[in-house]
Protein backbone atom coordinates (compact mmCIF):
# COMPACT_ATOMS: atom_id res chain seq x y z
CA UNK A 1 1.98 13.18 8.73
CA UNK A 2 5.99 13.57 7.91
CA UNK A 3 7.14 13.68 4.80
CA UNK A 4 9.67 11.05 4.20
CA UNK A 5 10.16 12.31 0.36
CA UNK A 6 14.53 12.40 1.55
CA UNK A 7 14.57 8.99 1.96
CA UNK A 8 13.26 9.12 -1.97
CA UNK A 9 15.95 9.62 -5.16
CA UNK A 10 15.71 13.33 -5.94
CA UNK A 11 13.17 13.03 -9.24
CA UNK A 12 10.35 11.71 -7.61
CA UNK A 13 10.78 13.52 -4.40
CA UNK A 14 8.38 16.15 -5.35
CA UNK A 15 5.45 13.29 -5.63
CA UNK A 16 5.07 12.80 -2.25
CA UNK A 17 3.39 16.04 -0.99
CA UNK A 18 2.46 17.83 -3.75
CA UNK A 19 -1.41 18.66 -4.45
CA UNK A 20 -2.10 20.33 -7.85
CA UNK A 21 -6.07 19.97 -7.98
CA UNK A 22 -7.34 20.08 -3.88
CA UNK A 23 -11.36 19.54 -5.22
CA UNK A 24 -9.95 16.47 -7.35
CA UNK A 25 -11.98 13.26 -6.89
CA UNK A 26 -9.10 11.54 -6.16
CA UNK A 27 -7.62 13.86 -3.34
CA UNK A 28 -11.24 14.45 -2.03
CA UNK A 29 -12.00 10.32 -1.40
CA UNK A 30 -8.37 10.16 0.26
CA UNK A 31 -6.19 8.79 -3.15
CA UNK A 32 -3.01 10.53 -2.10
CA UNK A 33 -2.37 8.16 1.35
CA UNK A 34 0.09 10.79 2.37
CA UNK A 35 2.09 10.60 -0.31
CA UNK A 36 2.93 6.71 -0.15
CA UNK A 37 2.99 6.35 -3.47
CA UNK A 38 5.72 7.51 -5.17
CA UNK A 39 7.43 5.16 -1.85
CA UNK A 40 5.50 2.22 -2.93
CA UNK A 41 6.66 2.33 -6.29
CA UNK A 42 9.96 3.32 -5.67
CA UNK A 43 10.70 -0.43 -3.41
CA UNK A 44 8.55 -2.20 -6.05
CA UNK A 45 11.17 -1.12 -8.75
CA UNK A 46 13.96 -1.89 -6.23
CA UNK A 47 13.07 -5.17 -5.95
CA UNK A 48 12.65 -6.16 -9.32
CA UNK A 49 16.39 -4.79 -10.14
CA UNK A 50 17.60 -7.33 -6.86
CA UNK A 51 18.67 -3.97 -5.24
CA UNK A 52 16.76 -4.72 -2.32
CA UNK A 53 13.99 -7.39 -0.70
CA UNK A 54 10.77 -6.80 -1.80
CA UNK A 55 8.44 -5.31 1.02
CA UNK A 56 5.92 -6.84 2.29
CA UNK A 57 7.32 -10.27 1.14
CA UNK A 58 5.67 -13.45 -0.44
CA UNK A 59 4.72 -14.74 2.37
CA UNK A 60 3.32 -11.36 4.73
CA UNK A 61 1.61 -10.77 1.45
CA UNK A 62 -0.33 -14.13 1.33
CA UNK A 63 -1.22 -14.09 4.65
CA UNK A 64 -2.88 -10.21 4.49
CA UNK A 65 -4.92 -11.63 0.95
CA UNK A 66 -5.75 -14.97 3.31
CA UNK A 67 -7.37 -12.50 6.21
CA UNK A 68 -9.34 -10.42 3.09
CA UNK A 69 -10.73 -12.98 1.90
CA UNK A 70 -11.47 -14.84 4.96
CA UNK A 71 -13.35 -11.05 5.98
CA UNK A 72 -15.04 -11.38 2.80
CA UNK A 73 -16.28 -14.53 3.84
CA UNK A 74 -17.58 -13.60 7.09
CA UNK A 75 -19.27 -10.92 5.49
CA UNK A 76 -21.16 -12.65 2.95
CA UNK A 77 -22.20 -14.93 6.21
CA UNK A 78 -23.90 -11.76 7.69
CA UNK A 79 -20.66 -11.65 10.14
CA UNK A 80 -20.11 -15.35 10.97
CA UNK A 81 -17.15 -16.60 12.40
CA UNK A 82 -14.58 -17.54 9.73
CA UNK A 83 -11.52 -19.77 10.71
CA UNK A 84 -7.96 -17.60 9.50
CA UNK A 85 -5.69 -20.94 8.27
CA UNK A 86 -2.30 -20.99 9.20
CA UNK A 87 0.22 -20.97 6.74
């Protein structure tokens, strides 16, 4: 996977790639995501000062909880059908 850390200010740019501890629990069961975090946290902050729209919006966000829950459902069902409602 790239590493997108340039498109990050300069402080945090070392977050994205760097692996102190490779036998940590958190490295070993996949915690990094390839270094998303440190991007993730950078647009959240973004947002809240209005320097840019927040990603994913109100609305994608609601409708990727909607499908969870609606796979939760399903689930508990022992994998019935569950209708997705349109927003």
């Amino acid at each position: 996977m790239p590493d997108y850390a340039g498109r990050l200010p300069e402080p945090i740019r070392k977050f994205t790639g760097a692996i102190h501890d490779a036998t940590h629990l958190s490295f070993v069961q996949g915690g990094g995501h390839g270094g998303s975090h440190p991007h993730l946290a950078h647009n959240w902050l973004a947002a809240i000062l209005g320097e840019k729209p927040p990603l994913p919006d109100a609305e994608t966000s609601a409708n990727w909880t909607m499908v969870g829950i609606c796979a939760h459902q399903s689930a508990m069902k022992g994998g019935d059908r569950v209708m997705i409602p349109r927003l």
